[in-house]
N, C-alpha and C. Protein backbone atom coordinates (compact mmCIF):
# COMPACT_ATOMS: atom_id res chain seq x y z
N UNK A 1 0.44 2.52 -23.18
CA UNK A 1 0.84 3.22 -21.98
C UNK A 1 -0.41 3.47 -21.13
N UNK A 2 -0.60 3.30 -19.75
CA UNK A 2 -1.22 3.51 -18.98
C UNK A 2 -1.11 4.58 -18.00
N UNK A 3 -2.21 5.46 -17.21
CA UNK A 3 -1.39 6.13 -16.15
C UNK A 3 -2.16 5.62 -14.90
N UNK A 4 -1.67 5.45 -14.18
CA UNK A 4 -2.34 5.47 -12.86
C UNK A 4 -2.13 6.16 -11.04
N UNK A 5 -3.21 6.55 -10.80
CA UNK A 5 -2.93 7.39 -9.47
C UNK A 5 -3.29 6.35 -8.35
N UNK A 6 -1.91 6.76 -7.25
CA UNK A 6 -2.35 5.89 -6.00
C UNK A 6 -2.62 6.97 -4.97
N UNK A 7 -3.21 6.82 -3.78
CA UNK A 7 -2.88 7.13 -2.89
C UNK A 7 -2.32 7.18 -1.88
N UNK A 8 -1.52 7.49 -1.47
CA UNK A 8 -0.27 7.15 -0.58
C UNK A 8 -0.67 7.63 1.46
N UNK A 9 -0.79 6.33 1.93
CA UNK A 9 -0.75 6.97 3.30
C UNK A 9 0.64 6.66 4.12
N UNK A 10 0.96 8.10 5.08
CA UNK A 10 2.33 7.65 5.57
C UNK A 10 3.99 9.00 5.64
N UNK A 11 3.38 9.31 4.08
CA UNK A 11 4.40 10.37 3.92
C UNK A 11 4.50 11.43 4.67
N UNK A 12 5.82 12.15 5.26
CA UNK A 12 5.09 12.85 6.10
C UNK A 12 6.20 14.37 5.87
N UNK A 13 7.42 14.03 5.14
CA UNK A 13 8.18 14.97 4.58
C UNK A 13 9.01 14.57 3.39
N UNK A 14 9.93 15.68 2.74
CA UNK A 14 9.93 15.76 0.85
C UNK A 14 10.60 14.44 0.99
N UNK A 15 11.61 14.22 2.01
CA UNK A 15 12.26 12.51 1.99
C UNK A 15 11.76 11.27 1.22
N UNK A 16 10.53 11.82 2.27
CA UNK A 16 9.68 10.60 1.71
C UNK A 16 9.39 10.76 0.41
N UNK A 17 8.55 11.46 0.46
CA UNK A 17 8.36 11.59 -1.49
C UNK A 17 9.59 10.77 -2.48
N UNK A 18 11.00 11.95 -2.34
CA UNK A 18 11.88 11.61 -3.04
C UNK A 18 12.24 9.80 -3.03
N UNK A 19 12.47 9.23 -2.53
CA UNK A 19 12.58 7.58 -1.38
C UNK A 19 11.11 7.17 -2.66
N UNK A 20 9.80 7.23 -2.41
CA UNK A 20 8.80 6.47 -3.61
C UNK A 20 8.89 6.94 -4.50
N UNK A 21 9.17 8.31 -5.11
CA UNK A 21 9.28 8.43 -6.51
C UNK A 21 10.61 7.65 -6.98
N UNK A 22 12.01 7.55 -6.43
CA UNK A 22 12.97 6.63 -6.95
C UNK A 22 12.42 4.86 -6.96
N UNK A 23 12.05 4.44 -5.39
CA UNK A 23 11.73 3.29 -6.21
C UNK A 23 10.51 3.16 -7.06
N UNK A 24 9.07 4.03 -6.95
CA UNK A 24 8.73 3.68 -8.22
C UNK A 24 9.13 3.87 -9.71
N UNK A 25 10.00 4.43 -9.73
CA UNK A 25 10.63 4.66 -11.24
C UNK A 25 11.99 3.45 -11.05
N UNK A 26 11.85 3.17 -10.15
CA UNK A 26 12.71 1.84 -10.69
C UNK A 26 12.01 0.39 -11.05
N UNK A 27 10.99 0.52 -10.89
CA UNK A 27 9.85 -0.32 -11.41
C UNK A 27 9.90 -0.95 -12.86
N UNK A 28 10.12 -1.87 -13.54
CA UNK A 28 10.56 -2.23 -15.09
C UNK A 28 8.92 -1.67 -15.07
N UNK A 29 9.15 -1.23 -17.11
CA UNK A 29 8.46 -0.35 -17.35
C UNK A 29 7.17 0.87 -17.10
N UNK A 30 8.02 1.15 -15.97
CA UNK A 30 7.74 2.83 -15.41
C UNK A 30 8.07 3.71 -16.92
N UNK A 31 7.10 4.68 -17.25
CA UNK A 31 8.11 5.64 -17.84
C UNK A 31 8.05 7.16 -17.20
N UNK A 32 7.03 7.43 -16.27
CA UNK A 32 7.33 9.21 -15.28
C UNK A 32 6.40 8.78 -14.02
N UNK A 33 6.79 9.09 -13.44
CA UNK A 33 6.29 9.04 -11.80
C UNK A 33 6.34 10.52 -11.40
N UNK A 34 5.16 11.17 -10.29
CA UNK A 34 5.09 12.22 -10.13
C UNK A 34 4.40 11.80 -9.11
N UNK A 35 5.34 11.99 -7.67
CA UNK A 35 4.96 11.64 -6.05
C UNK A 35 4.70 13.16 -5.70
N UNK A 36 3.25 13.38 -5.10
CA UNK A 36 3.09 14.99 -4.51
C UNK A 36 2.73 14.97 -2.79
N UNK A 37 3.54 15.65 -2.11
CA UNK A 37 3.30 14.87 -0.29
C UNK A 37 1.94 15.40 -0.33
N UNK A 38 2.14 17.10 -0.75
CA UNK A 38 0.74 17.82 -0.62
C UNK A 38 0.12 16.53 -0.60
N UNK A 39 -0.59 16.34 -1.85
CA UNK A 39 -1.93 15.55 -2.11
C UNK A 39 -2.00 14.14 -1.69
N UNK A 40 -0.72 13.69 -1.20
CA UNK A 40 -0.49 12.36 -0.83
C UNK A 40 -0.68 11.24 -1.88
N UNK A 41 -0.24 11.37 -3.20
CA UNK A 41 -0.43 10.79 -3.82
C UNK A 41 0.55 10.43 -4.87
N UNK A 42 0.81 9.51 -5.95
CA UNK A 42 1.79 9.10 -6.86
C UNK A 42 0.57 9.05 -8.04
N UNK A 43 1.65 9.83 -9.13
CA UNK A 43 0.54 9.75 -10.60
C UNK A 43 2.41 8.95 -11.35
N UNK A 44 1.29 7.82 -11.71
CA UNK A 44 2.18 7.06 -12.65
C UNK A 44 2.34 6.71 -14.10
N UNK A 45 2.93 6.23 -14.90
CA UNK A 45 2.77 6.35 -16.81
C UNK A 45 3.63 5.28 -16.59
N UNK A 46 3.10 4.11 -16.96
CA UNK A 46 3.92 2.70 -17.48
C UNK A 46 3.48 1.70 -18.52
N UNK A 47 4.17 1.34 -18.70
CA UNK A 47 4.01 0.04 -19.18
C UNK A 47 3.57 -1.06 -19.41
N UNK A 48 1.89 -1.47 -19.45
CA UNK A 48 1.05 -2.51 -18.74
C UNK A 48 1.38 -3.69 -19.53
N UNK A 49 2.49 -3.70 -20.08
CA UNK A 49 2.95 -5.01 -21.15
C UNK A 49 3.89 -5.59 -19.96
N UNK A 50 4.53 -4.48 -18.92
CA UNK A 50 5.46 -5.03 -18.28
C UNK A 50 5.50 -4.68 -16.93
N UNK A 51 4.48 -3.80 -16.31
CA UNK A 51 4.40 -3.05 -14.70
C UNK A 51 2.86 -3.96 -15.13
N UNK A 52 2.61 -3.59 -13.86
CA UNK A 52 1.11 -4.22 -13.54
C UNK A 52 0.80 -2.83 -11.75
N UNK A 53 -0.08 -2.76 -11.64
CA UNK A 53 -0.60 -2.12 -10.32
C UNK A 53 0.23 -2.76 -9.37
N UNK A 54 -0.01 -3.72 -9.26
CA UNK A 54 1.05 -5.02 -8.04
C UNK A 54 1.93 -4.63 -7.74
N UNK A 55 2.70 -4.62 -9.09
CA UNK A 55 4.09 -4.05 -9.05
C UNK A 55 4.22 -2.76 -8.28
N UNK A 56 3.63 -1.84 -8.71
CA UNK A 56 3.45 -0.51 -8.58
C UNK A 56 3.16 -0.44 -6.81
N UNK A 57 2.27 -1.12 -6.69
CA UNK A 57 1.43 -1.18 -5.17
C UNK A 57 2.68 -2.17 -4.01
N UNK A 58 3.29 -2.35 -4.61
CA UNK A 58 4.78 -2.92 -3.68
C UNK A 58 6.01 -2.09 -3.86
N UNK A 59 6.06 -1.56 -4.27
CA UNK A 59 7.36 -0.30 -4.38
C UNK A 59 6.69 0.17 -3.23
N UNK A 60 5.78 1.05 -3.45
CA UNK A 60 4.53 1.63 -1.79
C UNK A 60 4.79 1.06 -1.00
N UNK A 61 4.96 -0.23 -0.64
CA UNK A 61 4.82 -0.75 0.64
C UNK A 61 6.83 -1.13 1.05
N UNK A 62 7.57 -1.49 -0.16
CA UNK A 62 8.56 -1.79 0.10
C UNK A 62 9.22 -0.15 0.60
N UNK A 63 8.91 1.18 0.44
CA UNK A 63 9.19 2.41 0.88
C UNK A 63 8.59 2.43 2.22
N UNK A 64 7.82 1.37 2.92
CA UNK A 64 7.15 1.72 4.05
C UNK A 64 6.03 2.41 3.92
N UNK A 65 5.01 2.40 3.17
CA UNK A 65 4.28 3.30 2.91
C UNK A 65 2.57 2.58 2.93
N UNK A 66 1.73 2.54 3.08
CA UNK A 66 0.45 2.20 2.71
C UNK A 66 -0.38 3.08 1.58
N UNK A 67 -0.26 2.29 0.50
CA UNK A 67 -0.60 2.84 -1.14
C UNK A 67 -1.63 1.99 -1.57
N UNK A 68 -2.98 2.45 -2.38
CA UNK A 68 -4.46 2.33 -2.65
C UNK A 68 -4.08 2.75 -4.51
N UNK A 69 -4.70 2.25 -4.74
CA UNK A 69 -4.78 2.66 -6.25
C UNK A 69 -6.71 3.40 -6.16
N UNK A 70 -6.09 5.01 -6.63
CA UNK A 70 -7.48 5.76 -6.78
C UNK A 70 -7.94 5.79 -7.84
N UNK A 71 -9.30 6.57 -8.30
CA UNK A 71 -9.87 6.35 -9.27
C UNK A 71 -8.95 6.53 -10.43
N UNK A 72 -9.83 5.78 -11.30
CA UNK A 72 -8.89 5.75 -13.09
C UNK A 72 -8.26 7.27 -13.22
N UNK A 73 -7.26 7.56 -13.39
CA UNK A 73 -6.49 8.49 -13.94
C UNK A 73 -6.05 8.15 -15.89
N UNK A 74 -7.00 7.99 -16.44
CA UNK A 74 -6.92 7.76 -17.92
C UNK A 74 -6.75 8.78 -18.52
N UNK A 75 -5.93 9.64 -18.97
CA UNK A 75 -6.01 10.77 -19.85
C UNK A 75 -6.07 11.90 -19.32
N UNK A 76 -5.66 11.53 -17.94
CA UNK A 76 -4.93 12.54 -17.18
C UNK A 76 -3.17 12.64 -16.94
N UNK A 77 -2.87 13.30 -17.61
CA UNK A 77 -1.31 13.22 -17.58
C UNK A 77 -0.83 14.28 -16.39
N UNK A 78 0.30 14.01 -16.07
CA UNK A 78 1.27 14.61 -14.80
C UNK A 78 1.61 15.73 -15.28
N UNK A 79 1.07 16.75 -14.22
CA UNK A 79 1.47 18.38 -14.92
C UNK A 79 2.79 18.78 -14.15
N UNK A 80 3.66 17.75 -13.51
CA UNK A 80 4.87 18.23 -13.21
C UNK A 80 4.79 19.01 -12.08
N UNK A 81 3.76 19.46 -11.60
CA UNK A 81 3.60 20.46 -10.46
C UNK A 81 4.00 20.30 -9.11
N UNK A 82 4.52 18.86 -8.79
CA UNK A 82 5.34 18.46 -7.68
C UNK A 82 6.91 18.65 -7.43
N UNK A 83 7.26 18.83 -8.84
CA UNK A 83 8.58 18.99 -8.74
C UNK A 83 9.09 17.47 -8.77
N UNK A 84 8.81 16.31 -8.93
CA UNK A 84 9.71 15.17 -8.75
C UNK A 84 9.49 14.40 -10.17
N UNK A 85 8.51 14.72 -11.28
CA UNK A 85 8.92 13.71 -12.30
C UNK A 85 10.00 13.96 -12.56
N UNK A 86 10.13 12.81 -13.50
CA UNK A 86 11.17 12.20 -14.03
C UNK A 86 11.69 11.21 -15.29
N UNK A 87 11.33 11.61 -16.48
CA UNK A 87 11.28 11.12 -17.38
C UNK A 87 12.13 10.34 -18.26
N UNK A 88 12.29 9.73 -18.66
CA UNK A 88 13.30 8.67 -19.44
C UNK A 88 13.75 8.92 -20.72
């Protein structure tokens, strides 16, 4: 399992958020997504046998969005504090 944080430019209310956290958790092996508008950012936990960044970095853009993958988020897990994970 991997996690990774993007940065998201674009979002501009909870819509939005809600809109990238669904399609990135529809992403084959996603397992919690946690989109925060505050920080403008998506903290992700998948699957690198079966998601790749790519993947991840086109959900972003297919929401309309311009998304960066930020520094390594390794062993930083999602404290839920956005209100939108979503776990499996």
């Amino acid at each position: 399992m991997q996690t990774a944080r993007l940065t998201i430019t674009g979002m501009d209310h909870e819509g939005c958020a809600d809109l990238l956290n669904d399609l990135l958790q529809a992403v084959d092996g996603v397992e919690t997504v946690c989109v925060s508008l505050a920080r403008s950012d998506a903290t992700v936990q998948f699957d690198e046998s079966v998601a790749s960044h790519e993947r991840l970095l086109n959900a972003v853009q297919q929401a309309g969005f311009i998304g960066e993958m930020a520094q390594a988020a390794a062993g930083i897990p999602c404290t839920g504090a956005c209100g939108h994970c979503q776990r499996m």
